[in-house]
N, C-alpha and C. Protein backbone atom coordinates (compact mmCIF):
# COMPACT_ATOMS: atom_id res chain seq x y z
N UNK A 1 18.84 7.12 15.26
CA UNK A 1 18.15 6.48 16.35
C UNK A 1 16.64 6.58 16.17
N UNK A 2 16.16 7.29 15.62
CA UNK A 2 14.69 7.89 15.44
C UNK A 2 14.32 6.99 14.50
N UNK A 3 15.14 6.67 13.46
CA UNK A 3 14.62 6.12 12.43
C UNK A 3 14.44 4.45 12.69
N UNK A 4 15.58 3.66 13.10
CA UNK A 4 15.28 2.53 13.76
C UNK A 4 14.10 2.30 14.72
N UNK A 5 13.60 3.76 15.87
CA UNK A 5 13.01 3.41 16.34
C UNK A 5 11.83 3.41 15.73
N UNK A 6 11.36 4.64 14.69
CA UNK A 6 10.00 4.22 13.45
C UNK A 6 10.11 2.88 12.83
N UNK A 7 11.19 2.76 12.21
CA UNK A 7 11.17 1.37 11.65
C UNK A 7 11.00 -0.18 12.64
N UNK A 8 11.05 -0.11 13.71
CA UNK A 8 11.10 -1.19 15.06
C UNK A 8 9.44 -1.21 15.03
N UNK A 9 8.96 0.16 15.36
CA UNK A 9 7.47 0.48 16.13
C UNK A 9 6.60 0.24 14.72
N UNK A 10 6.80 0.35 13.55
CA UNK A 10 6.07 -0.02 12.34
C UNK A 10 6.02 -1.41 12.15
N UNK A 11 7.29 -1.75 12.63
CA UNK A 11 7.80 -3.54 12.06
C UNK A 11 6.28 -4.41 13.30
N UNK A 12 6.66 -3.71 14.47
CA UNK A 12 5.73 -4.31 15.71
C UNK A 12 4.14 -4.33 15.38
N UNK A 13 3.67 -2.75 14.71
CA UNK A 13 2.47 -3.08 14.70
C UNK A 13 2.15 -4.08 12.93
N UNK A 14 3.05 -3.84 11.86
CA UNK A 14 2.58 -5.04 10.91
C UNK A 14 2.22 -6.72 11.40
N UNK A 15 3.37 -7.06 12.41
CA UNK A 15 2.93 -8.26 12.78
C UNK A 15 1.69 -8.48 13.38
N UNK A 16 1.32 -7.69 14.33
CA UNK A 16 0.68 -7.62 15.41
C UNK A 16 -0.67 -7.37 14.13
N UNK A 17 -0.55 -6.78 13.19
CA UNK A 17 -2.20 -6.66 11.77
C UNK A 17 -1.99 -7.84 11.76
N UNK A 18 -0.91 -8.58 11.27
CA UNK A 18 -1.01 -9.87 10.72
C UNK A 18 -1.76 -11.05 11.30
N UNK A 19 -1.02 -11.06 13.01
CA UNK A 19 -1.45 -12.05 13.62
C UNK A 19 -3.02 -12.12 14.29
N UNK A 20 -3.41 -10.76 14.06
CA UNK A 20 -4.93 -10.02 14.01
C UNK A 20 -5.44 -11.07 13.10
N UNK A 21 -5.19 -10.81 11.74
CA UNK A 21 -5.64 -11.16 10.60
C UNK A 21 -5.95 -12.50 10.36
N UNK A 22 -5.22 -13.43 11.24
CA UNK A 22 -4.64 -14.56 10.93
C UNK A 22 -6.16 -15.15 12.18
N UNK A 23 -5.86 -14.66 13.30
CA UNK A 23 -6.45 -14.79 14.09
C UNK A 23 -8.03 -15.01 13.77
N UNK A 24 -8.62 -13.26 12.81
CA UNK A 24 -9.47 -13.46 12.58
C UNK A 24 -10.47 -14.27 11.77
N UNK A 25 -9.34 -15.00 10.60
CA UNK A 25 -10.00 -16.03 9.81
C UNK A 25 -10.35 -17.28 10.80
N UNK A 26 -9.25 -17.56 11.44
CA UNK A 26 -9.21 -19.25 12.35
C UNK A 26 -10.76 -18.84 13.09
N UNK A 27 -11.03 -17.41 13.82
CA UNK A 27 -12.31 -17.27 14.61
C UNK A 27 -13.54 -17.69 13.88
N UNK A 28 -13.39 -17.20 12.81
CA UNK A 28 -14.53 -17.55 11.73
C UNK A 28 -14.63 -19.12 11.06
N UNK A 29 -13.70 -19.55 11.34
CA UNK A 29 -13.73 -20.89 11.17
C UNK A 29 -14.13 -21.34 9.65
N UNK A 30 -13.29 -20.26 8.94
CA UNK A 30 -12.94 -20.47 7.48
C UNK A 30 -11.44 -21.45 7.62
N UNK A 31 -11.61 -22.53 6.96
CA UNK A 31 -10.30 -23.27 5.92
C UNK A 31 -9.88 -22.53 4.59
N UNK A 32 -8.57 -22.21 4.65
CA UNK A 32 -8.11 -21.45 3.12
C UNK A 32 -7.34 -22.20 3.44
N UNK A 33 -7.07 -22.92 2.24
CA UNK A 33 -6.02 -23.69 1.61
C UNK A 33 -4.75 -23.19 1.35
N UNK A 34 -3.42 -23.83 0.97
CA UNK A 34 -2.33 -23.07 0.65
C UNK A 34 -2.40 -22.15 -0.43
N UNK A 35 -3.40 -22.61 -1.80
CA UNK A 35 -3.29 -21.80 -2.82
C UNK A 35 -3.91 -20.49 -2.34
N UNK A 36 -5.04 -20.82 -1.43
CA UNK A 36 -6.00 -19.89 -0.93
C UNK A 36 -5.07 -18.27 -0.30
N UNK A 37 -4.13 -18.96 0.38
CA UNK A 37 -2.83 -18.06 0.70
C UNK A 37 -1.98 -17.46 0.07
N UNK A 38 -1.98 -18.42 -1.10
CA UNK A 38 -1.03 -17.61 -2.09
C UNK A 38 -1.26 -16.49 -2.80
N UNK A 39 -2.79 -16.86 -3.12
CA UNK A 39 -3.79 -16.04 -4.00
C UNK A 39 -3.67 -14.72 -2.95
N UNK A 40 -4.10 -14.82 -1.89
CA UNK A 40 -4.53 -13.32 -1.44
C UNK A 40 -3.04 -12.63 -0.67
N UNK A 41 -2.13 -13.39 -0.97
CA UNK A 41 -0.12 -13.14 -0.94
C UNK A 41 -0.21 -12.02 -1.83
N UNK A 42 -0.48 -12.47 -3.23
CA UNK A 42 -0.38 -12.32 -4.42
C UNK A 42 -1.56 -11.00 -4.62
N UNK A 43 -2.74 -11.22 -4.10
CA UNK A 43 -3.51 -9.85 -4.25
C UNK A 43 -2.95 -8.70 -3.66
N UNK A 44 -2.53 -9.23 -2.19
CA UNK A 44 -1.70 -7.99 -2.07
C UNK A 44 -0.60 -6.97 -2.14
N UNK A 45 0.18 -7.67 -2.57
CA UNK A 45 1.48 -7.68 -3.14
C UNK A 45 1.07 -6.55 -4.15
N UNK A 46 0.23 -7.17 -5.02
CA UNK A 46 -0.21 -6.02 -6.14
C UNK A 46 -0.79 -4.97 -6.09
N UNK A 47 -1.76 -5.13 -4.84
CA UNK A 47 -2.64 -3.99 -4.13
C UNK A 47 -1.73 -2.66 -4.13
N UNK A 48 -0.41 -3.25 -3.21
CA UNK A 48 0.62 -2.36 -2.70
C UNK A 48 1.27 -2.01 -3.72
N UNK A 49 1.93 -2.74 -5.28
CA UNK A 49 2.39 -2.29 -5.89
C UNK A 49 1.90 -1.18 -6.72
N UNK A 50 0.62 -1.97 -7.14
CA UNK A 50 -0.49 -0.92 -7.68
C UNK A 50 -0.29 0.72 -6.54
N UNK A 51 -0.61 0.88 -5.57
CA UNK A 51 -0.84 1.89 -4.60
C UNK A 51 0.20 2.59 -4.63
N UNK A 52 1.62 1.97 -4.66
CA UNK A 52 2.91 2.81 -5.24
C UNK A 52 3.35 3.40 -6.53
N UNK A 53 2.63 2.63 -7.19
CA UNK A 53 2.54 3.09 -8.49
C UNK A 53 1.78 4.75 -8.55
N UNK A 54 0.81 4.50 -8.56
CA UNK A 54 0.22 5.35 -8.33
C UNK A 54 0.19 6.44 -7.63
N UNK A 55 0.81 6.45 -6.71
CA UNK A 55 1.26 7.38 -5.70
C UNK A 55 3.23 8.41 -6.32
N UNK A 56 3.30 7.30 -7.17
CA UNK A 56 4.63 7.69 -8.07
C UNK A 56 4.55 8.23 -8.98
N UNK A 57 3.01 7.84 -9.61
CA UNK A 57 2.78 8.77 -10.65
C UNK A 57 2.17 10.01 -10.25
N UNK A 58 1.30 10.38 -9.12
CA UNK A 58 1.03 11.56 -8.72
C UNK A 58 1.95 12.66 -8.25
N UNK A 59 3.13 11.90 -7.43
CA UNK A 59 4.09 13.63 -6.83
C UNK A 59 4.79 13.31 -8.83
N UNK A 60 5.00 12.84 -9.40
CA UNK A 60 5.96 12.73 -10.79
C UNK A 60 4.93 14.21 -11.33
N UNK A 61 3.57 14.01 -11.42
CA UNK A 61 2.81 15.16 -12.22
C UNK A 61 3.09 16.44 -11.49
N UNK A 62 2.83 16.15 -10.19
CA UNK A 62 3.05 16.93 -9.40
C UNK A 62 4.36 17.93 -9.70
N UNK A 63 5.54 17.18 -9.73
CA UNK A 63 6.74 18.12 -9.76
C UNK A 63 6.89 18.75 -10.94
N UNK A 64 6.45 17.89 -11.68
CA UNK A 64 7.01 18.23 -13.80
C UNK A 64 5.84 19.50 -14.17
N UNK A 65 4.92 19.88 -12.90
CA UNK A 65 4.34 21.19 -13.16
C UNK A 65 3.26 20.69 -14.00
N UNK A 66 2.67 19.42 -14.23
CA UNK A 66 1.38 19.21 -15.09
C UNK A 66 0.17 19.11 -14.61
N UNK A 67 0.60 19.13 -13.02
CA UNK A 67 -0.98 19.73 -12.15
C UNK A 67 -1.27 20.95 -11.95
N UNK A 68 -0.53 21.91 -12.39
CA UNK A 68 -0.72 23.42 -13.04
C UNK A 68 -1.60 24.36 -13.82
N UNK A 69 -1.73 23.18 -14.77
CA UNK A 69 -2.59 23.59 -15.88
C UNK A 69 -4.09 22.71 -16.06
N UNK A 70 -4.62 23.02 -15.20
CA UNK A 70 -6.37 22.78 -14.91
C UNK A 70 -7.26 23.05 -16.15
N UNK A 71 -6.78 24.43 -16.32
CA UNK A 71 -7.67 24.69 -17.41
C UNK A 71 -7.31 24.13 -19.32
N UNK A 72 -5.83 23.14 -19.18
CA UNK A 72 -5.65 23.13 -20.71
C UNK A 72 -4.58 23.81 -21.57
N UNK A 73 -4.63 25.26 -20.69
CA UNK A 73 -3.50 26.52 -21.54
C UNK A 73 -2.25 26.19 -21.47
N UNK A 74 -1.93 26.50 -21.69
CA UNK A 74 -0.28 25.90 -21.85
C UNK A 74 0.75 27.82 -20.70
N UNK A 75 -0.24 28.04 -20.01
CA UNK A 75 0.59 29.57 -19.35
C UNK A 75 -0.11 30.74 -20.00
N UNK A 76 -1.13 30.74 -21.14
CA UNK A 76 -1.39 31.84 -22.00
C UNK A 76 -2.75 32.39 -20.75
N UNK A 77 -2.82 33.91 -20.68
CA UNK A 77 -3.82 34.44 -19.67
C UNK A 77 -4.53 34.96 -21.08
């Protein structure tokens, strides 16, 4: 039940960025074209993939014990 309700209350506020977002271009009274949409679809898409990536490769160092060794040594005092 908890989890539907995080996942409901997350789902509510993405739209609610979106239609922000959406909102705020029409205020500014910028025209973006369809490609114009696709393009920044497409930037973010990667933004996020990129950001997972990355975030996959940090707990990965993290666990395999290679953020351990700061100084180089391989355990030798």
């Amino acid at each position: 039940m908890k989890t539907a309700a995080l996942i409901a209350t997350l789902g509510v506020i993405l739209i609610g960025a979106a239609i922000a977002i959406v909102m705020a271009w029409r205020s500014a009274h910028v025209d973006i074209g369809l490609f114009g949409w696709i393009v920044i679809g497409i930037g973010a898409v990667l933004a996020i993939v990129l950001g997972g990536g990355l975030m996959a490769l940090s707990f990965y160092s993290s666990r395999r014990g290679f953020d351990d060794r700061v100084d180089g040594r391989d355990g030798e005092s």
